[in-house]
Protein backbone atom coordinates (compact mmCIF):
# COMPACT_ATOMS: atom_id res chain seq x y z
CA UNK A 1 -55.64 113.09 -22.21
CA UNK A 2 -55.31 116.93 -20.27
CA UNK A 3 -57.63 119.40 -21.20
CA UNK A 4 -54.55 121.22 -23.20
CA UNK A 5 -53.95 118.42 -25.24
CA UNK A 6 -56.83 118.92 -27.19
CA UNK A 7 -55.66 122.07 -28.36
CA UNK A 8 -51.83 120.80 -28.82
CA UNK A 9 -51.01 120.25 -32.38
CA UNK A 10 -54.39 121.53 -33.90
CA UNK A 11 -55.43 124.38 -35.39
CA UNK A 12 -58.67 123.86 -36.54
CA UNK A 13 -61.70 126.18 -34.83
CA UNK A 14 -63.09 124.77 -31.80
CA UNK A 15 -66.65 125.84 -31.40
CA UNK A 16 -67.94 125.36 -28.37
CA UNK A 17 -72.13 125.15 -28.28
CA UNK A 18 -74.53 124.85 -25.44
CA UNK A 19 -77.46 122.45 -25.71
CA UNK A 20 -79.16 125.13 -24.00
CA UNK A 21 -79.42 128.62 -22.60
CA UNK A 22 -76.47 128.84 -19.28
CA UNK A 23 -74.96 125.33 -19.96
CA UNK A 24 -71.53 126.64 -19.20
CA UNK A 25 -70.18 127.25 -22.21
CA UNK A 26 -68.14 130.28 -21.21
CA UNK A 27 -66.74 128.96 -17.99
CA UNK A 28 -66.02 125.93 -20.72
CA UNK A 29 -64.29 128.43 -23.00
CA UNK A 30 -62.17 130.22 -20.00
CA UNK A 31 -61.14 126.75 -19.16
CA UNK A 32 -59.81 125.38 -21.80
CA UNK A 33 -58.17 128.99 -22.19
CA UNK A 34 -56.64 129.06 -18.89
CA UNK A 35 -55.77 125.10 -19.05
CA UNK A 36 -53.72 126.07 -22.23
CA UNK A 37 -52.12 128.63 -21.02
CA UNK A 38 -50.41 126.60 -17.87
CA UNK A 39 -49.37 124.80 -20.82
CA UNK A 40 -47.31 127.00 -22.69
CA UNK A 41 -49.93 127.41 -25.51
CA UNK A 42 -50.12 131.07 -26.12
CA UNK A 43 -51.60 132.25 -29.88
CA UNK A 44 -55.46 132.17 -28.91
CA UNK A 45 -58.21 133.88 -30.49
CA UNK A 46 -61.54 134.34 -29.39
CA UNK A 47 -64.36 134.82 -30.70
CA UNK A 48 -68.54 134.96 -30.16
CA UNK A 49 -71.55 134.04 -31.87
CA UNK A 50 -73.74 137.16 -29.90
CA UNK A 51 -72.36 138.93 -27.02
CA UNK A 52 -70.52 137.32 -24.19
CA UNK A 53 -68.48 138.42 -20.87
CA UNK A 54 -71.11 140.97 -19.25
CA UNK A 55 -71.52 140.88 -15.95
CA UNK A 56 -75.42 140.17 -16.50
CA UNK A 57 -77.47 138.31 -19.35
CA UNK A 58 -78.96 141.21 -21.28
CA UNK A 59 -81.98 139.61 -22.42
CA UNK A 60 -82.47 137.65 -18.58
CA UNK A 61 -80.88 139.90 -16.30
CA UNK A 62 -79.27 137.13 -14.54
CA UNK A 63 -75.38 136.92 -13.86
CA UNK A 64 -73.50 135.63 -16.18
CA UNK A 65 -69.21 134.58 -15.79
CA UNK A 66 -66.77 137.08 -17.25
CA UNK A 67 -64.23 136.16 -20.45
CA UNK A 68 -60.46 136.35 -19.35
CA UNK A 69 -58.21 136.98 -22.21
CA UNK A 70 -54.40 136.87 -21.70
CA UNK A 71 -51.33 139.09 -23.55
CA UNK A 72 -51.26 138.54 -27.04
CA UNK A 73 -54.94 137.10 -27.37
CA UNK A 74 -56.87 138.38 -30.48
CA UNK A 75 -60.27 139.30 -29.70
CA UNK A 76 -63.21 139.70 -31.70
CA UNK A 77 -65.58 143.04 -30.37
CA UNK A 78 -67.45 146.14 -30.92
CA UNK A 79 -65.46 149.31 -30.55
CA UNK A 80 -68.27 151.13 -28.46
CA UNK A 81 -67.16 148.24 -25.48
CA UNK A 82 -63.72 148.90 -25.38
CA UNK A 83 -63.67 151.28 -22.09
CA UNK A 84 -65.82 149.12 -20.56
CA UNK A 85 -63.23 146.31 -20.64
CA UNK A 86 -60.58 145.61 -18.26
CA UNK A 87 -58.01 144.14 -20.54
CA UNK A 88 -56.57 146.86 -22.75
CA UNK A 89 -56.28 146.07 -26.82
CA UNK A 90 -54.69 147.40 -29.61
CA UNK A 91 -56.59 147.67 -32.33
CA UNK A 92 -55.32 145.69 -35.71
CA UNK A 93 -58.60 146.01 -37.88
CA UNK A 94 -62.04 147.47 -37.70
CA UNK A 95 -65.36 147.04 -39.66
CA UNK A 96 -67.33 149.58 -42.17
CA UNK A 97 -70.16 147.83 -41.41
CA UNK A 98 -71.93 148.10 -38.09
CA UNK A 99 -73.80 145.47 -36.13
CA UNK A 100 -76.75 145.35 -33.81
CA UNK A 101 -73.88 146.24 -30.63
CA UNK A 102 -72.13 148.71 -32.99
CA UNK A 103 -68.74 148.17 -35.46
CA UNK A 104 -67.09 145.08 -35.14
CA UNK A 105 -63.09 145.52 -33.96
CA UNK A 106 -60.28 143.13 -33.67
CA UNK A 107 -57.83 143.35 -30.85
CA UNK A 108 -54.45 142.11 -29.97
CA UNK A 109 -54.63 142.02 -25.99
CA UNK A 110 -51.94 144.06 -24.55
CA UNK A 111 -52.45 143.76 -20.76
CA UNK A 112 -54.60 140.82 -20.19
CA UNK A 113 -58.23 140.65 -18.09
CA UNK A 114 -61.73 140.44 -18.73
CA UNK A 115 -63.12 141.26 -22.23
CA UNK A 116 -66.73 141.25 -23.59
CA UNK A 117 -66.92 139.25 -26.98
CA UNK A 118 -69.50 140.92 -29.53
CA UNK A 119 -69.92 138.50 -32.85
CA UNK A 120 -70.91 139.11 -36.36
CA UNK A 121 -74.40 138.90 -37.37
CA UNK A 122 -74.22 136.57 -40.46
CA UNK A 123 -72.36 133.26 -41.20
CA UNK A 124 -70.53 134.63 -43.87
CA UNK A 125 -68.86 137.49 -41.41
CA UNK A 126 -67.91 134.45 -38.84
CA UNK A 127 -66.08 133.07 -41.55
CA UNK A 128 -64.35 136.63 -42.41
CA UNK A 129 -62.96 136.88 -39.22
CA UNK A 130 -62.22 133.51 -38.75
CA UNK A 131 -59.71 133.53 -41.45
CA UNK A 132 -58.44 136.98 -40.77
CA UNK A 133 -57.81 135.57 -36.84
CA UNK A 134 -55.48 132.87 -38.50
CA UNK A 135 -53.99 135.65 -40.52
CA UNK A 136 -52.89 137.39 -37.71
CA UNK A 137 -51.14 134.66 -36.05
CA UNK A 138 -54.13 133.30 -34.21
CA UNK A 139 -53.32 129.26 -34.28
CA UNK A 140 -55.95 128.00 -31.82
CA UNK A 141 -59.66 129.89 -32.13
CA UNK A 142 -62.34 129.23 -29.07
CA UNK A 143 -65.78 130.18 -30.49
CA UNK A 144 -68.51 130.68 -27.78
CA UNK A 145 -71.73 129.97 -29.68
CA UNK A 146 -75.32 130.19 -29.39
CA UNK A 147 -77.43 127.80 -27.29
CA UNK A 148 -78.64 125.29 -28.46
CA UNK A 149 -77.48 126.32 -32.26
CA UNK A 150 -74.97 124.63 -34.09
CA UNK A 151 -75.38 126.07 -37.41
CA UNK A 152 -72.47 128.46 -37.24
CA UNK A 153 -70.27 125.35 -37.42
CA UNK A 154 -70.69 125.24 -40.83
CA UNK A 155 -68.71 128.56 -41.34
CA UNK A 156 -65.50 126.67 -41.72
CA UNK A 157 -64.61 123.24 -43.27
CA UNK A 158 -62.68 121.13 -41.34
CA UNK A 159 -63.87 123.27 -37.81
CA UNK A 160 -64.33 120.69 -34.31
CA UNK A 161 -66.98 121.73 -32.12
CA UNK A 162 -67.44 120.83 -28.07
CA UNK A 163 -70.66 120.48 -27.30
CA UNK A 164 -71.71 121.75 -23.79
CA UNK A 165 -74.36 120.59 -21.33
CA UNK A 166 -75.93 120.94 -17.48
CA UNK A 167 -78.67 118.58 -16.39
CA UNK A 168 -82.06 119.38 -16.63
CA UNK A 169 -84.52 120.08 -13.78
CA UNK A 170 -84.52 116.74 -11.58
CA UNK A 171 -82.54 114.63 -14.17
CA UNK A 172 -81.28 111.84 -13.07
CA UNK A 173 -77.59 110.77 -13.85
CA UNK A 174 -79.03 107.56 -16.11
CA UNK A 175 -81.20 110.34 -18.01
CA UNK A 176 -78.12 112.89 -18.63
CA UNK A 177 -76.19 110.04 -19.65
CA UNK A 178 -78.71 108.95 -22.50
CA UNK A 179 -79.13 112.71 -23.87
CA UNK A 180 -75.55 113.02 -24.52
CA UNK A 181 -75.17 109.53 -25.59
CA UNK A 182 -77.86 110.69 -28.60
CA UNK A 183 -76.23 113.81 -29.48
CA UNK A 184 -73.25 112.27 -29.60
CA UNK A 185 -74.38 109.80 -32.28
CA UNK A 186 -75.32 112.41 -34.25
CA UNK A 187 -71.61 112.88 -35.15
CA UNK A 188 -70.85 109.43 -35.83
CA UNK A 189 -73.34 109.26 -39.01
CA UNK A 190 -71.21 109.31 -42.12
CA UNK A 191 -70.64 111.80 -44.63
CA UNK A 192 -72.12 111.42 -48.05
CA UNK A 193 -69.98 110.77 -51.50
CA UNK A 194 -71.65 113.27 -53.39
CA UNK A 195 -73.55 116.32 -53.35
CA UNK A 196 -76.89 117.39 -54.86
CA UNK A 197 -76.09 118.41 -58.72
CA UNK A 198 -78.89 121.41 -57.93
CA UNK A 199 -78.73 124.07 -55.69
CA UNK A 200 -81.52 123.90 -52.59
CA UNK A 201 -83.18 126.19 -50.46
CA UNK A 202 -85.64 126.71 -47.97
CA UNK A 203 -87.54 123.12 -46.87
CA UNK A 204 -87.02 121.93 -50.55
CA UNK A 205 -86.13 117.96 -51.28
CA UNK A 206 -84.29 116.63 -53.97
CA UNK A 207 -85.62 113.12 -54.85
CA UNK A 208 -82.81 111.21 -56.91
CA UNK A 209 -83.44 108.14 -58.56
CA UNK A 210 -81.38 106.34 -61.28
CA UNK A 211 -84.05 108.03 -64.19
CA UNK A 212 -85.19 111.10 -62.99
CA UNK A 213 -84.84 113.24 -60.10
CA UNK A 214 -88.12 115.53 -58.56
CA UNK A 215 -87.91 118.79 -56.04
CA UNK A 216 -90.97 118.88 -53.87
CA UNK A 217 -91.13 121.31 -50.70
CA UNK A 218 -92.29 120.21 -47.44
CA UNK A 219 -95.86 119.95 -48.47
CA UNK A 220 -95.34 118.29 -51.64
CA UNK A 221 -93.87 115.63 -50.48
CA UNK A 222 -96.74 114.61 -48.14
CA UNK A 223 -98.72 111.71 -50.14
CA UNK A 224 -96.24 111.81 -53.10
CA UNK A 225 -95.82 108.49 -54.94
CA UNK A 226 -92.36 107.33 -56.93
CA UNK A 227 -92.79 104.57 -59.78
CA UNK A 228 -89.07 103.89 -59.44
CA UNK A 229 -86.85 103.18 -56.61
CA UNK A 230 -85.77 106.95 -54.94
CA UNK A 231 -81.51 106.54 -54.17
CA UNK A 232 -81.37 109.56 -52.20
CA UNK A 233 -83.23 112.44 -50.55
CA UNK A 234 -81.17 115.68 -50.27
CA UNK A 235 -83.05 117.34 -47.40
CA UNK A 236 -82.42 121.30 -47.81
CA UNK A 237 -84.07 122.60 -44.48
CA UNK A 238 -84.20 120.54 -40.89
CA UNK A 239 -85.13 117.01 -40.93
CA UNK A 240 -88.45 116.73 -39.14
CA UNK A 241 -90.74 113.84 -38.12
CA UNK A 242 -93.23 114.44 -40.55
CA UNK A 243 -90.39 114.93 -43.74
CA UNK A 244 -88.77 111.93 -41.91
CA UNK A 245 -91.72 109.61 -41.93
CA UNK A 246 -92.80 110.47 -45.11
CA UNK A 247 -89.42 109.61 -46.45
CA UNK A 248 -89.28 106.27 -44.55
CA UNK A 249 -92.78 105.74 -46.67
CA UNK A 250 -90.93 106.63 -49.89
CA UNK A 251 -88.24 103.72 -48.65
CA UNK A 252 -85.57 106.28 -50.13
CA UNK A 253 -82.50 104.35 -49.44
CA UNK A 254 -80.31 107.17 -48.37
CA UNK A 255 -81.33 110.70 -46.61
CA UNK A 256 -78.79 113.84 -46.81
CA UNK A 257 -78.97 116.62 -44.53
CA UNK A 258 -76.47 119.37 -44.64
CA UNK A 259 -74.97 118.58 -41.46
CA UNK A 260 -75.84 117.67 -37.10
CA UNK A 261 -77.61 121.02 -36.75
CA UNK A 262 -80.82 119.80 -38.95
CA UNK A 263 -81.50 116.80 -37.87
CA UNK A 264 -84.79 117.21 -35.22
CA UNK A 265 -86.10 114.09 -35.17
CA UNK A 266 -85.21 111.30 -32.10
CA UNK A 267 -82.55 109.01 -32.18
CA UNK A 268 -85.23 106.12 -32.76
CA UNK A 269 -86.23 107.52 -35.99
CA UNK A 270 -82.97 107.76 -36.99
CA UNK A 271 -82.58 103.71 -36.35
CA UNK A 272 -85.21 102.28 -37.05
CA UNK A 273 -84.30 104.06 -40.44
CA UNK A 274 -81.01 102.11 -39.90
CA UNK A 275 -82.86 99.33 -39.62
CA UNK A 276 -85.16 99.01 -42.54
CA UNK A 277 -81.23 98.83 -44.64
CA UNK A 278 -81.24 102.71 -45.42
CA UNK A 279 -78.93 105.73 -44.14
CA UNK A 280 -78.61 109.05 -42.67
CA UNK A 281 -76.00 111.46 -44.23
CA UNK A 282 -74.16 114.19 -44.16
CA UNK A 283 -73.05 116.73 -46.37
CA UNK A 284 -70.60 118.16 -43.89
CA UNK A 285 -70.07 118.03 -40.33
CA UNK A 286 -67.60 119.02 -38.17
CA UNK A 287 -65.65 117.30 -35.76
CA UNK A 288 -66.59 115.93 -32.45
CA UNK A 289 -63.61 116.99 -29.76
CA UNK A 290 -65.15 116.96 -26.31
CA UNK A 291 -67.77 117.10 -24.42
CA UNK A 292 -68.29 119.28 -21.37
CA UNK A 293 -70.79 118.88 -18.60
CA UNK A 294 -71.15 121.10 -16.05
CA UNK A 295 -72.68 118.66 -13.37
CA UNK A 296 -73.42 121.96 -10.68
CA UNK A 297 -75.93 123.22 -12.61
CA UNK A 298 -78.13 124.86 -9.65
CA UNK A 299 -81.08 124.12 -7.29
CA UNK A 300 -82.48 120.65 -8.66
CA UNK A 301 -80.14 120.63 -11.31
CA UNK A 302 -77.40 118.90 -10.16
CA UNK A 303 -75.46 115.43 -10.03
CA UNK A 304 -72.00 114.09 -8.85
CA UNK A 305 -69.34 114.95 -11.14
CA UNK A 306 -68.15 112.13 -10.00
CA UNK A 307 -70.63 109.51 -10.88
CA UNK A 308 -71.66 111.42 -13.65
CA UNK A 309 -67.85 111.40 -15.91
CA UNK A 310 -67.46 107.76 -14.61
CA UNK A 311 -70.55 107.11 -16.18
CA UNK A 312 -69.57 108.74 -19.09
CA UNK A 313 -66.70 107.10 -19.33
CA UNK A 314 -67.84 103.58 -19.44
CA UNK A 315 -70.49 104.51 -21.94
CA UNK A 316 -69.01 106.83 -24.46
CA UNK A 317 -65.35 105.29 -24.08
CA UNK A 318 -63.93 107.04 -26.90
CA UNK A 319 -65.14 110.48 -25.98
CA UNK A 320 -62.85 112.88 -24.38
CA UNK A 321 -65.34 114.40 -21.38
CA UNK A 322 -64.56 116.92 -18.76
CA UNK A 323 -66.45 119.01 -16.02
CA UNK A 324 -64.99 122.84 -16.25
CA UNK A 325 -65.89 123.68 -12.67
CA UNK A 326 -64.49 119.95 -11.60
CA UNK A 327 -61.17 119.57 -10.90
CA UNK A 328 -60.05 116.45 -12.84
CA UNK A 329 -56.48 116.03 -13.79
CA UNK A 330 -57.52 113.75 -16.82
CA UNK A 331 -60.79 114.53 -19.80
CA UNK A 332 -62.30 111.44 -19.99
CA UNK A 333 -63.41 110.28 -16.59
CA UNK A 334 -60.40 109.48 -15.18
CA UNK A 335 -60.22 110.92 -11.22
């Protein structure tokens, strides 16, 4: 498979989400951009979870790669950034309400260049513009999230997400290999029939059993006893080790989390859960497309690309993969 091909044929949102802060996942997004684009795909729009494409981090100060958006690209922005961009827009829709970087703007990209992406603040904006991208024509949307955060996935159904990632400080090739290996079976955990019949918030629980059902918070459920048999466990907030373990106590047959982003317990948990005959669930989750690793990640930080997508590869052999500063002619591994 070529890195266009993912995009060829599908319009659902690809979000693309860092593991961490600087994993690459704007030199990931102006890849699979510019990758497209050699294709023939045109019809892009792009879009941010905060602010992307300055020259420097605003919070760090360190440098950060630009955004390259080409003719006919809509872009999602503040209208205070406009003369600072080198592509030029014209303007199809603007926002009453203003952000934290000022009133959100959507362009169509008249001469193309660098841009600087400025998101909405809430979910329920991303969504907004989402749909009013597709609207206007826009059949493939590139989402540059937040690091480390994948709860923005859940803005749209049916939405595919690449998840991102450099190697740590001294990691070994074996030890980069097992960290995506474990976020990647995060996505294969199924989806569950049926949702809660009660709304949930905050670090609430819905205990179902076939007579009653209970709603304990966090704290509650610490030492709580059931005389009958608990189904399921609709976890509201993240899934931690101490909601986990009390759970596994409980011996609730099946646990429900809303989707990848709440689960914050190790992949042992998780199976030795497995083991014991019960499940993990999910209420939604989006679909895994690709992973990207960008092997050069720095002083200490780096492996063979190499080694490291061969790796890959053998291990995760139904996992598109790709380096974005590696010049590989096929995602997957294949050199």
């Amino acid at each position: 498979m070529r890195i266009d091909q993912l995009l060829t044929g599908c319009d659902k949102p690809l979000f693309i989400v860092g593991q961490e802060k600087n994993s690459g996942k704007t030199v990931t997004l102006n890849r699979l951009r510019a990758e497209a684009g050699l294709a023939g795909l045109s019809d892009f729009g792009l879009c941010s979870i905060g602010f992307d494409g300055e020259d420097r981090d605003h919070l760090t100060g360190g440098p950060k790669p630009n955004v390259e958006a080409y003719e006919n690209d809509l872009i999602v922005t503040c209208a205070k950034m406009l003369p600072a961009m080198e592509a030029k827009l014209e303007i199809i829709w603007s926002d009453s309400y203003a952000g934290s970087l000022g009133r959100l703007v959507l362009g169509r990209v008249k001469r193309p260049g660098k841009v600087l992406l400025v998101g909405p603040r809430s979910v329920k904006q991303l969504k907004k513009l989402i749909l009013f991208m597709k609207q206007n024509g826009a059949k493939h949307i590139l989402i540059d999230g937040a690091a480390d955060r994948q709860t923005q996935v859940a803005a749209f159904k049916g939405s595919q997400v690449c998840l991102v990632f450099r190697p740590k400080l001294k990691e070994s090739i074996s030890q980069i290999v097992q960290r995506i290996k474990e976020k990647v079976y995060l996505y294969s955990l199924p989806l569950h029939e049926k949702r809660p019949e009660i709304d949930l918030s905050g670090d609430q629980i819905l205990l179902v059993s076939d007579k009653e059902f209970s709603v304990l918070n966090s704290e509650e459920l610490q030492g709580f006893s059931a005389d009958t048999t608990i189904e399921t466990a609709y976890v509201a907030g993240p899934l931690n080790s101490e909601i986990a373990q009390a759970l596994t106590l409980l011996q609730v047959e099946t646990i429900v989390v809303k989707n990848p982003s709440d689960i914050f317990v190790d992949t042992k948990v998780i199976q030795k859960f497995q083991r014991k005959g019960s499940s993990l669930e999910y209420l939604d989750k989006p679909e895994l497309a690709v992973v990207a690793l960008r092997a050069e990640g720095g002083s200490m930080r780096s492996v063979s690309p190499e080694k490291l997508l061969q790796r890959l590869q053998a291990e995760l052999p139904g996992v598109p993969c790709f380096d974005p500063l590696y010049s590989v002619q096929e995602i997957g591994g294949r050199l």
